[in-house]
PDB file of N, CA and C in Angstrom:
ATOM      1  N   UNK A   1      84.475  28.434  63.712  1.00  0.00           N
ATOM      2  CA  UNK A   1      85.353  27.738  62.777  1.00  0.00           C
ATOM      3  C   UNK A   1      86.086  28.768  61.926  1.00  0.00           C
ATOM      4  N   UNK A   2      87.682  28.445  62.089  1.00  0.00           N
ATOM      5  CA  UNK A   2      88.173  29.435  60.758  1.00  0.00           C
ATOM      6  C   UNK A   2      87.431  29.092  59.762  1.00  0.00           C
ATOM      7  N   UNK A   3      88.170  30.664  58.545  1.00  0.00           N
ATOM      8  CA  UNK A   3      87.554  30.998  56.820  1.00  0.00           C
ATOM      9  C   UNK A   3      89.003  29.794  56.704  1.00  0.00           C
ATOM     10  N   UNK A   4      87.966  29.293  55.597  1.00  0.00           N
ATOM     11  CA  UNK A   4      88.889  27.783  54.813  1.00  0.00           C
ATOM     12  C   UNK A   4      89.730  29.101  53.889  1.00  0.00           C
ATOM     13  N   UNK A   5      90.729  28.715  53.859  1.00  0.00           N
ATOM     14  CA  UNK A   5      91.713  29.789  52.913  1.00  0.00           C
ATOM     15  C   UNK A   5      92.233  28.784  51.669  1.00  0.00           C
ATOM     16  N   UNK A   6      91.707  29.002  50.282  1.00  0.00           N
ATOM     17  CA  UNK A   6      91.950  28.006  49.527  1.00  0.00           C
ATOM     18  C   UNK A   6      93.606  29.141  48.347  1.00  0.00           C
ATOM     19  N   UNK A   7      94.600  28.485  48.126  1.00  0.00           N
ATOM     20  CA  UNK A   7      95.677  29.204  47.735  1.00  0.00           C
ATOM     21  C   UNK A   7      96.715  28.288  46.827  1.00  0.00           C
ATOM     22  N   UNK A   8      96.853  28.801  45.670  1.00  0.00           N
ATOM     23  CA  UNK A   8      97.561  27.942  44.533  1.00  0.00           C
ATOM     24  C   UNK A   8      98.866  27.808  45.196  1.00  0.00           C
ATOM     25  N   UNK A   9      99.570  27.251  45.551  1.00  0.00           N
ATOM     26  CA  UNK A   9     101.039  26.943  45.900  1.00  0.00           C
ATOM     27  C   UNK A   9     102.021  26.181  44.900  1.00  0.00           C
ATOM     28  N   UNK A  10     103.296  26.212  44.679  1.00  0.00           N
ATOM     29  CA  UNK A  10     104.297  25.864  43.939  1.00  0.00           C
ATOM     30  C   UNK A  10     105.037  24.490  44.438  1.00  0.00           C
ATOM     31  N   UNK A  11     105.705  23.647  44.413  1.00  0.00           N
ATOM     32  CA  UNK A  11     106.703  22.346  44.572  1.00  0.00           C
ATOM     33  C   UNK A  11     107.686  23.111  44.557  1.00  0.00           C
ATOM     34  N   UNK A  12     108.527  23.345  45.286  1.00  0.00           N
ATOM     35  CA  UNK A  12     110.283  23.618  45.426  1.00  0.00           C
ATOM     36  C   UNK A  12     111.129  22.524  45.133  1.00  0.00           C
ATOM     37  N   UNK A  13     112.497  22.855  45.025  1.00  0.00           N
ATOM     38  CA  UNK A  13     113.057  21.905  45.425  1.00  0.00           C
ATOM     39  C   UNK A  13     114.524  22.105  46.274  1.00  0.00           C
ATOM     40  N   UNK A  14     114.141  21.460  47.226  1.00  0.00           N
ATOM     41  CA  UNK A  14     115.318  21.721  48.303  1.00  0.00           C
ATOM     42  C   UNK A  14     115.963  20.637  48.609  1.00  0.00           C
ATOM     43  N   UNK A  15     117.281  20.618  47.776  1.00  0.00           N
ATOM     44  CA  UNK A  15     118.204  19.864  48.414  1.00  0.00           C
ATOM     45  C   UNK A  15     117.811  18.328  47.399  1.00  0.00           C
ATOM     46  N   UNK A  16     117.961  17.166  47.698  1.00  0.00           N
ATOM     47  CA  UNK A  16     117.145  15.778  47.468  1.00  0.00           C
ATOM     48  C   UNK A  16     115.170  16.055  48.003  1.00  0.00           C
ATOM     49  N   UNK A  17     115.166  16.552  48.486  1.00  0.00           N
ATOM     50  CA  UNK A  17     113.932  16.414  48.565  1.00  0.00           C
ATOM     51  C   UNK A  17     112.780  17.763  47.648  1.00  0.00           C
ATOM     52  N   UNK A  18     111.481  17.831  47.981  1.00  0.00           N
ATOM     53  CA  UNK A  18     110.810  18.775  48.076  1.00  0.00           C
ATOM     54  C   UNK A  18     109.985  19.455  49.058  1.00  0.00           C
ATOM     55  N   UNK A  19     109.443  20.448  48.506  1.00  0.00           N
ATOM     56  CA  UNK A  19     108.619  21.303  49.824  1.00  0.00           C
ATOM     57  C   UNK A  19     107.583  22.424  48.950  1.00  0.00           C
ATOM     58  N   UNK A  20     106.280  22.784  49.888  1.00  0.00           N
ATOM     59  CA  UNK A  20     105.313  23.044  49.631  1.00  0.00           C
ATOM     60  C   UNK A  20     105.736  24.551  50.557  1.00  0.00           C
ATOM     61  N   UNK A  21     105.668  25.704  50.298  1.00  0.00           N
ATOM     62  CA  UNK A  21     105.630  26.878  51.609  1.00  0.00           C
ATOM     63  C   UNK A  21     104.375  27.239  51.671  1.00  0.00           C
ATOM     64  N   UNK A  22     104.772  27.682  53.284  1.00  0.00           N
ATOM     65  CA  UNK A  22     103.187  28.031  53.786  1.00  0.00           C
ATOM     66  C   UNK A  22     103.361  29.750  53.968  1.00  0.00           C
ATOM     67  N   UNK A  23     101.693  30.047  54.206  1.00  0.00           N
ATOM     68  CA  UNK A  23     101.773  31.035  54.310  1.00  0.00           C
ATOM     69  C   UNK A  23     101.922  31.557  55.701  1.00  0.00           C
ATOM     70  N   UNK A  24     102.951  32.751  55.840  1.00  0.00           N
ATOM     71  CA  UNK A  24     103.270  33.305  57.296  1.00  0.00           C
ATOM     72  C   UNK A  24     102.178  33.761  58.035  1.00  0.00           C
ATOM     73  N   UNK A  25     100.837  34.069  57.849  1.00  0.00           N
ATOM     74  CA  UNK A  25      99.677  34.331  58.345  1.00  0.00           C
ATOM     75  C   UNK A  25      99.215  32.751  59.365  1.00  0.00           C
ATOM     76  N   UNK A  26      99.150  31.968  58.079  1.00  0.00           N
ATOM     77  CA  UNK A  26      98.480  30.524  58.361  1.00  0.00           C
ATOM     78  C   UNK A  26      99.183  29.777  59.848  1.00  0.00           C
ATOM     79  N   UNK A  27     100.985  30.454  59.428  1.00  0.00           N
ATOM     80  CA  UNK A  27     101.797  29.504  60.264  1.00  0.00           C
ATOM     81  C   UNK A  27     101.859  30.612  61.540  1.00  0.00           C
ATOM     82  N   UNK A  28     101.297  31.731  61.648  1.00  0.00           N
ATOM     83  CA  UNK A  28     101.256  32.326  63.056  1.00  0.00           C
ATOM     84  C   UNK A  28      99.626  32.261  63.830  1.00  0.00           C
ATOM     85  N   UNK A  29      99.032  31.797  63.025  1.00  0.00           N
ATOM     86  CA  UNK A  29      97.608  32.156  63.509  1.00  0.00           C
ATOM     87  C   UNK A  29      97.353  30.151  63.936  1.00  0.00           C
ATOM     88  N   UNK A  30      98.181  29.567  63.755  1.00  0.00           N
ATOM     89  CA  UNK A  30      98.345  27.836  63.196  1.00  0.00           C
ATOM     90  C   UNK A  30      98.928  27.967  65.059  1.00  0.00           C
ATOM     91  N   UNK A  31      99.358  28.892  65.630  1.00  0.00           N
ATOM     92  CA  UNK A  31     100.893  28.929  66.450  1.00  0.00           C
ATOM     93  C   UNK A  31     102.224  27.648  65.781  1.00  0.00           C
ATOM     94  N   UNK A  32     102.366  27.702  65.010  1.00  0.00           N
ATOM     95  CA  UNK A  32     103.761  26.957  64.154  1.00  0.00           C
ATOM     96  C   UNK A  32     105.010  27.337  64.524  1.00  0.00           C
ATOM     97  N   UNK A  33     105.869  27.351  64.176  1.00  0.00           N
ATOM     98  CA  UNK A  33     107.265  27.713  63.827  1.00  0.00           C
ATOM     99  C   UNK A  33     108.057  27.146  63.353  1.00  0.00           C
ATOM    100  N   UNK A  34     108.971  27.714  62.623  1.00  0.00           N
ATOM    101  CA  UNK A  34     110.260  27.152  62.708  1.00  0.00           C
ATOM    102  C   UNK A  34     110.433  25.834  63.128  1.00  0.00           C
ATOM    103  N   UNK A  35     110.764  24.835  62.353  1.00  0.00           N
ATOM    104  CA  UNK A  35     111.124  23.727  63.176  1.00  0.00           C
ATOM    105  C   UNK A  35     110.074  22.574  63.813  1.00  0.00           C
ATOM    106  N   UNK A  36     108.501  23.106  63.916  1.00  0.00           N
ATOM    107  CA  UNK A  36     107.492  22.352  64.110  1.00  0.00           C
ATOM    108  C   UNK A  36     107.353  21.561  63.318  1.00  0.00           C
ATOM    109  N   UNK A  37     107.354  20.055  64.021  1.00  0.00           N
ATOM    110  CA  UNK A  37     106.582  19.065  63.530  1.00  0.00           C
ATOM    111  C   UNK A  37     105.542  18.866  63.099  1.00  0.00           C
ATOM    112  N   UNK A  38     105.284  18.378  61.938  1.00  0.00           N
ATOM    113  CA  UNK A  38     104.089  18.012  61.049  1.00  0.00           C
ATOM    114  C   UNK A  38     103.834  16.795  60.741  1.00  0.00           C
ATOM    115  N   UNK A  39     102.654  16.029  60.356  1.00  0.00           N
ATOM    116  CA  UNK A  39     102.850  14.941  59.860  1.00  0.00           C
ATOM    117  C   UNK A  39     102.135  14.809  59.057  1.00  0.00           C
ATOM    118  N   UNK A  40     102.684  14.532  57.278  1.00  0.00           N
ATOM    119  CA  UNK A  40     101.986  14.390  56.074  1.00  0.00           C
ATOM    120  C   UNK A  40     101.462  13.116  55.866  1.00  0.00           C
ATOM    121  N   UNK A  41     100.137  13.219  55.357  1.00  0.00           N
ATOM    122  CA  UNK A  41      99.628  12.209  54.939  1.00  0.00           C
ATOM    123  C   UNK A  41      99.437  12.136  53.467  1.00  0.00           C
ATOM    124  N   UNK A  42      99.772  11.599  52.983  1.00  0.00           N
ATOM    125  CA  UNK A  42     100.179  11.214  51.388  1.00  0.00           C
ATOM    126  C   UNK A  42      98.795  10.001  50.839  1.00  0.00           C
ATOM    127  N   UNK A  43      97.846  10.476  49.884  1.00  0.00           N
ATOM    128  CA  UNK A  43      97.542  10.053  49.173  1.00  0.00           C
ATOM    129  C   UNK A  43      97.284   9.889  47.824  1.00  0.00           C
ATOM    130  N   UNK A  44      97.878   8.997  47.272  1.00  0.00           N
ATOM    131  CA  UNK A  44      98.551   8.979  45.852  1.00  0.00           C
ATOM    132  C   UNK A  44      97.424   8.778  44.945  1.00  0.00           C
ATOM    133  N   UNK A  45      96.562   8.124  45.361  1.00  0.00           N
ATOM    134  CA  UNK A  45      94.876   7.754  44.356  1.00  0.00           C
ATOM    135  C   UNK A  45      94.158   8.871  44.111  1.00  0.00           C
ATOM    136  N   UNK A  46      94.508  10.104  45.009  1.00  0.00           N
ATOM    137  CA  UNK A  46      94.159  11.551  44.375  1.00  0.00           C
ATOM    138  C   UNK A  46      95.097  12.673  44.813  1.00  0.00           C
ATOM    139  N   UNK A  47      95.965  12.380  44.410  1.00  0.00           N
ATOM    140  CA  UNK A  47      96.783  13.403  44.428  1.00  0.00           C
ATOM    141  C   UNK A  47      97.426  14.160  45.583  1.00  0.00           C
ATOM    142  N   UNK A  48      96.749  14.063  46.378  1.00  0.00           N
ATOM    143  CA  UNK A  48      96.638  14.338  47.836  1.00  0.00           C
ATOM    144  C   UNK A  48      97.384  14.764  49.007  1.00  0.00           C
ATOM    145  N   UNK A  49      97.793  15.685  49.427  1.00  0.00           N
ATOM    146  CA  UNK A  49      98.681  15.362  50.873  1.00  0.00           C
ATOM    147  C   UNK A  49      98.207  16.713  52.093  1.00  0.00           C
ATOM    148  N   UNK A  50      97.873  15.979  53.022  1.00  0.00           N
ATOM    149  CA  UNK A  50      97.450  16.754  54.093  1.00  0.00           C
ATOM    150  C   UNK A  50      98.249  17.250  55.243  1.00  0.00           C
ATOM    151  N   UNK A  51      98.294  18.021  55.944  1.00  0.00           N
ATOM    152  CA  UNK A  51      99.287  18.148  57.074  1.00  0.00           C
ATOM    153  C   UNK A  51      98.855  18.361  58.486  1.00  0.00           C
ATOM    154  N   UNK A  52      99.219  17.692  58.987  1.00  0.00           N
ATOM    155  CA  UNK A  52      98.744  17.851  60.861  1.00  0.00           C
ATOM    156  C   UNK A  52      99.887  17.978  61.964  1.00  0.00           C
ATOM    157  N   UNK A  53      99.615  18.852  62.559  1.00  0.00           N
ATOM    158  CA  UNK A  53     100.668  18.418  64.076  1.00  0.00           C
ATOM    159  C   UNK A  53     100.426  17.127  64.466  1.00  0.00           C
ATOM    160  N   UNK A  54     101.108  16.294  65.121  1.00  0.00           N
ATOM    161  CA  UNK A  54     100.965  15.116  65.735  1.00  0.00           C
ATOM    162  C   UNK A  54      99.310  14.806  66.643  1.00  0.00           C
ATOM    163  N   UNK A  55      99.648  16.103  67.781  1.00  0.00           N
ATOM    164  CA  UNK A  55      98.398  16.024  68.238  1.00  0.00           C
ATOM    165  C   UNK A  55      97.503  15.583  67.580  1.00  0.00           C
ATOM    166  N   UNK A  56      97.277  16.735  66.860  1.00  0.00           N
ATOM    167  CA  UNK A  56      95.974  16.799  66.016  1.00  0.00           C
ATOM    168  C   UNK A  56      95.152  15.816  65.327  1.00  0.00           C
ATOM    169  N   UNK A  57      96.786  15.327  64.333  1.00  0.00           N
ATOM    170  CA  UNK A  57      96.453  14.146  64.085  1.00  0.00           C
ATOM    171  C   UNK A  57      96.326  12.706  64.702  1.00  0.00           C
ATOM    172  N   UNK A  58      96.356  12.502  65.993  1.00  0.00           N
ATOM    173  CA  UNK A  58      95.865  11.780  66.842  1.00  0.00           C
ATOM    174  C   UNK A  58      94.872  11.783  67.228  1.00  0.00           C
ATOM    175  N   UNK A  59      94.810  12.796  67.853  1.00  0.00           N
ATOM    176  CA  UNK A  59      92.621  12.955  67.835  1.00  0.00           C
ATOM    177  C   UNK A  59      91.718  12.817  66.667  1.00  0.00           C
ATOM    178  N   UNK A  60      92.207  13.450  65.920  1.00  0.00           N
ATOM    179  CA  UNK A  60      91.508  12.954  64.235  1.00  0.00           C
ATOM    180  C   UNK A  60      91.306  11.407  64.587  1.00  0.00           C
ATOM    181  N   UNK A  61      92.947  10.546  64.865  1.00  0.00           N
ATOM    182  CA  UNK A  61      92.442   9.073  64.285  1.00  0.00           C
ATOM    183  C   UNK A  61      91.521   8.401  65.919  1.00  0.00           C
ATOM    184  N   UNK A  62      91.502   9.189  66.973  1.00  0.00           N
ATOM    185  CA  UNK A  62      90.914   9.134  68.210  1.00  0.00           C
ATOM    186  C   UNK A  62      91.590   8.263  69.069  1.00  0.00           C
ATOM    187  N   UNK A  63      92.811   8.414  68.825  1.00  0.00           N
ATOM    188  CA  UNK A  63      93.756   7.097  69.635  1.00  0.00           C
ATOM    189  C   UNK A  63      95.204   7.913  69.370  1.00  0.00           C
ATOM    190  N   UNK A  64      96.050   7.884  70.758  1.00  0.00           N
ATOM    191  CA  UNK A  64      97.574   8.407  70.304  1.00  0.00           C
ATOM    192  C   UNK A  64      98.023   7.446  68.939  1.00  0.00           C
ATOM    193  N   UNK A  65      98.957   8.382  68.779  1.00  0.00           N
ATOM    194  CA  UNK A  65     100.273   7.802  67.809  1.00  0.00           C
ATOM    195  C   UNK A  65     100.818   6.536  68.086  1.00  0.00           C
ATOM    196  N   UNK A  66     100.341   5.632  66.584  1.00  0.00           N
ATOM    197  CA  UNK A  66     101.137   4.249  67.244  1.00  0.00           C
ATOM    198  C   UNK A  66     102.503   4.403  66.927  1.00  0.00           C
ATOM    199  N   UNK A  67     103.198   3.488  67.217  1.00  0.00           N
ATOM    200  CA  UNK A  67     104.590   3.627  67.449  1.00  0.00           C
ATOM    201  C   UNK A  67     105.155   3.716  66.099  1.00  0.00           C
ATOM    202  N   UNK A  68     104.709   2.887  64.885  1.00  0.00           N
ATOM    203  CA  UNK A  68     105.233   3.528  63.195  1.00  0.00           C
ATOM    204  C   UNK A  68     105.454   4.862  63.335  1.00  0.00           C
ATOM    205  N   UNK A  69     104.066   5.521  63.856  1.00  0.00           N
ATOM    206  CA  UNK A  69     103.588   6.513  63.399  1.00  0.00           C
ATOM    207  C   UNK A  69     104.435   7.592  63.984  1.00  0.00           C
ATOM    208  N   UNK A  70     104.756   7.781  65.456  1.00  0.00           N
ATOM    209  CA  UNK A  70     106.401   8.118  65.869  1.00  0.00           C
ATOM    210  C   UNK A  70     107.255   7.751  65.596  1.00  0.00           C
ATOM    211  N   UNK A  71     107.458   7.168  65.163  1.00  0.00           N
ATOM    212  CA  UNK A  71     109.269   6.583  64.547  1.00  0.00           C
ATOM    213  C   UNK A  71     109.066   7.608  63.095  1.00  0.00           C
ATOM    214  N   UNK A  72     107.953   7.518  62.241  1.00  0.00           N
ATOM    215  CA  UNK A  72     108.071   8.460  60.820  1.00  0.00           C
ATOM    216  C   UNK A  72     108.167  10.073  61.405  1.00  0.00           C
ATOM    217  N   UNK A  73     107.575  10.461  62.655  1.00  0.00           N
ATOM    218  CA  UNK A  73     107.850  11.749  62.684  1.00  0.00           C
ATOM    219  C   UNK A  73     109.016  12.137  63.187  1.00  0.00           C
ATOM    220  N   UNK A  74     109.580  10.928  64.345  1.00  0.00           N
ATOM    221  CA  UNK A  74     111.390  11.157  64.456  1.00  0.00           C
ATOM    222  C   UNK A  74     112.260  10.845  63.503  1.00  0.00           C
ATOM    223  N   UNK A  75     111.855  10.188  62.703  1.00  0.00           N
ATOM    224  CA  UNK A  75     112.985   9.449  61.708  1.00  0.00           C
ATOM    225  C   UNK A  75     113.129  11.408  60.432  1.00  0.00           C
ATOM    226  N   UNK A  76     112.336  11.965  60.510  1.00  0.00           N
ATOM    227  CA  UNK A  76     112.063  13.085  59.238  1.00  0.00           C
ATOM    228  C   UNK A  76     113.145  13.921  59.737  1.00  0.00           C
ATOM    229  N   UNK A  77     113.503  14.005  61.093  1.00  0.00           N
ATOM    230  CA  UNK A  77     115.109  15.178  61.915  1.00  0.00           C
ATOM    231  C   UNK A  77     116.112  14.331  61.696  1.00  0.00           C
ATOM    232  N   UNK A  78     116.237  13.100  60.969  1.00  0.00           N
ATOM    233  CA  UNK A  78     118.173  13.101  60.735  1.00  0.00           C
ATOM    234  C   UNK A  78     118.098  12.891  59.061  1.00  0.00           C
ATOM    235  N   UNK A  79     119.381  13.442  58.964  1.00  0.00           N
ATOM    236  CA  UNK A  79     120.235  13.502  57.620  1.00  0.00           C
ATOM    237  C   UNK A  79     120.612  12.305  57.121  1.00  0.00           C
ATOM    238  N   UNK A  80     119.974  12.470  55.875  1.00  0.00           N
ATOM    239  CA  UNK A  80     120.082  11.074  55.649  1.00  0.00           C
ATOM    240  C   UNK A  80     121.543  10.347  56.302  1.00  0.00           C
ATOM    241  N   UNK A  81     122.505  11.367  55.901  1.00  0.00           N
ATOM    242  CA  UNK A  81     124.193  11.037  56.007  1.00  0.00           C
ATOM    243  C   UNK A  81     124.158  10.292  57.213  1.00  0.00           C
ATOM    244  N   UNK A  82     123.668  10.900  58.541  1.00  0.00           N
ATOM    245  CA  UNK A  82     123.411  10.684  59.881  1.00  0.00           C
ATOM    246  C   UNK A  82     123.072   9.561  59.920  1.00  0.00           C
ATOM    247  N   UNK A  83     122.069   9.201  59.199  1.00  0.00           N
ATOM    248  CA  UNK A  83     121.314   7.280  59.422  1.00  0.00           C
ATOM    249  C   UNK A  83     122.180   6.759  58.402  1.00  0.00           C
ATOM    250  N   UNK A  84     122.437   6.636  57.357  1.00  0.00           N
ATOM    251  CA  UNK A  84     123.806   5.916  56.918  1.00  0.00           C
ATOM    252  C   UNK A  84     124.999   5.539  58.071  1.00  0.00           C
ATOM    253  N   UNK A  85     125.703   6.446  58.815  1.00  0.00           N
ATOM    254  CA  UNK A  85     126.694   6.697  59.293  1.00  0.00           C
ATOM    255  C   UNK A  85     125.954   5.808  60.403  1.00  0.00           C
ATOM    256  N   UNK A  86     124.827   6.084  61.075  1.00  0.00           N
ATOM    257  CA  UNK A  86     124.281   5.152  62.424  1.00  0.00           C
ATOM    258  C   UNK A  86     124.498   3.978  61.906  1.00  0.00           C
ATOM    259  N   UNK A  87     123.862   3.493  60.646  1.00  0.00           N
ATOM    260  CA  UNK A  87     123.362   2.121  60.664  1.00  0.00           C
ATOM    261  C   UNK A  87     124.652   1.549  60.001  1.00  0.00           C
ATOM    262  N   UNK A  88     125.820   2.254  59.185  1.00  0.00           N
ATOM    263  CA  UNK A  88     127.136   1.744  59.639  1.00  0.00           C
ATOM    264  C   UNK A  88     127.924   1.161  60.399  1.00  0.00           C
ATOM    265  N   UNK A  89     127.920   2.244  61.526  1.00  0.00           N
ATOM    266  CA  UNK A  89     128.759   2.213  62.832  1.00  0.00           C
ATOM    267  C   UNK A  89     128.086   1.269  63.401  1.00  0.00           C
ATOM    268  N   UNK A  90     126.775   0.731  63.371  1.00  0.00           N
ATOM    269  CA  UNK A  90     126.489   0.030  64.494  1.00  0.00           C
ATOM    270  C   UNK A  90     126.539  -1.493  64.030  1.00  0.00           C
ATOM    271  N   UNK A  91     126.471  -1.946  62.526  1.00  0.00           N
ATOM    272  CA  UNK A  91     127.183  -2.770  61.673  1.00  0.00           C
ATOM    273  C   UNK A  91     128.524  -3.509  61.695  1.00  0.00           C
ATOM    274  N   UNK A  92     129.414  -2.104  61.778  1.00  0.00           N
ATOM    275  CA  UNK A  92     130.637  -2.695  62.177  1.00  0.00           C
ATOM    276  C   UNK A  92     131.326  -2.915  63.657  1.00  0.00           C
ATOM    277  N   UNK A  93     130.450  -2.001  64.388  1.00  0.00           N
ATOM    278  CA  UNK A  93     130.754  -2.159  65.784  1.00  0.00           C
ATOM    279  C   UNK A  93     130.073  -3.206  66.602  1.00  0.00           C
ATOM    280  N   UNK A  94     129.104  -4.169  65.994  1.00  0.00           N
ATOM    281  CA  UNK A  94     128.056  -4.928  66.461  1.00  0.00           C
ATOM    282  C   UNK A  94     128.826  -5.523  67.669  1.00  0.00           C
ATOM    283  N   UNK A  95     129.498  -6.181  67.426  1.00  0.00           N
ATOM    284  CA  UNK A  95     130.335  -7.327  68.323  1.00  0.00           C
ATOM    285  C   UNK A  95     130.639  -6.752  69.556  1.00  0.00           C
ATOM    286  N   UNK A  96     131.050  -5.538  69.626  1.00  0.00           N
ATOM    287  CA  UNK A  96     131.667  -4.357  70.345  1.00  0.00           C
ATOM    288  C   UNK A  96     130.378  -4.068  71.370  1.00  0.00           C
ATOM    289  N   UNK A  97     129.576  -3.572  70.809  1.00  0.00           N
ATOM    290  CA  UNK A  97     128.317  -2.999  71.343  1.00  0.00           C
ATOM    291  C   UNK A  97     127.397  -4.312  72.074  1.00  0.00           C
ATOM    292  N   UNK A  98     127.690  -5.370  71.474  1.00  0.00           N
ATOM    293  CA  UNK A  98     127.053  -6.383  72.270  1.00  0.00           C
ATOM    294  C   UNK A  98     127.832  -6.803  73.279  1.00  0.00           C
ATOM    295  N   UNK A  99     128.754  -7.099  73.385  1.00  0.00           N
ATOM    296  CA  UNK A  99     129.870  -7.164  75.071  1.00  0.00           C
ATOM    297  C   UNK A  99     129.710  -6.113  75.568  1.00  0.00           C
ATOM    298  N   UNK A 100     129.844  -4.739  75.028  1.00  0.00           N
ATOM    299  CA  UNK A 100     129.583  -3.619  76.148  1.00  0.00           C
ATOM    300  C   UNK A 100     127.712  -3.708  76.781  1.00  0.00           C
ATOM    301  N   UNK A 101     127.119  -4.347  76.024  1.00  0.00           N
ATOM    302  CA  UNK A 101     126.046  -4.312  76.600  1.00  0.00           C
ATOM    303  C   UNK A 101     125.823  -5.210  77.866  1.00  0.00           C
ATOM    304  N   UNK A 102     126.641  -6.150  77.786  1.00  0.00           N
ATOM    305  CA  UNK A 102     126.937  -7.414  78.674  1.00  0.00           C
ATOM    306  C   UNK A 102     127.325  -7.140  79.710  1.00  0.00           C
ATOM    307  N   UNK A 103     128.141  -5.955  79.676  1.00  0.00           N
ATOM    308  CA  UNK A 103     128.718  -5.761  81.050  1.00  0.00           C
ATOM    309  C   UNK A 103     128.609  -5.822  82.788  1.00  0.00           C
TER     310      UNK A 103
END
């Protein structure tokens, strides 16, 4: 078993949101990168938030990812602007998109 590495960390703030950084040791010895998916678990009754790769956290709960539970880790890669602009376009194009579906 890894040494538990216990380490005071800071809240950023990036952009509308926030972020926690990790350490470059943790995230090469983790195999991480850039761009790897995580999935936080947020508990607010103590303060709480944990982080897992998907995997991981699937075996933890001993059953794949139910389908919420993929949609929150795809939904975290678009901009917000991006899902505005989707759920726009597909608003005003409804009518459109349903005859082309007909085809």
């Amino acid at each position: 078993m890894a040494d538990l590495k216990i380490k005071n960390q800071k809240i950023i703030k990036v952009g509308n949101s926030y972020a926690v950084t990790l350490d470059r040791e943790f995230v090469d010895r983790s195999q991480l990168q850039d761009g790897s998916d995580l999935i936080a678990k947020y508990d607010e009754d103590t303060s709480s938030v944990t982080f897992a790769t998907p995997d991981t956290y699937a075996a933890s709960q001993g059953r794949p990812l139910q389908l919420a539970e993929k949609k929150a880790v795809y939904s975290t890669k678009l901009t917000p602007e991006l899902t505005k602009w989707t759920e726009n376009f597909l608003k005003e194009n409804a009518q459109s998109l349903k005859e082309l579906a007909n085809l």
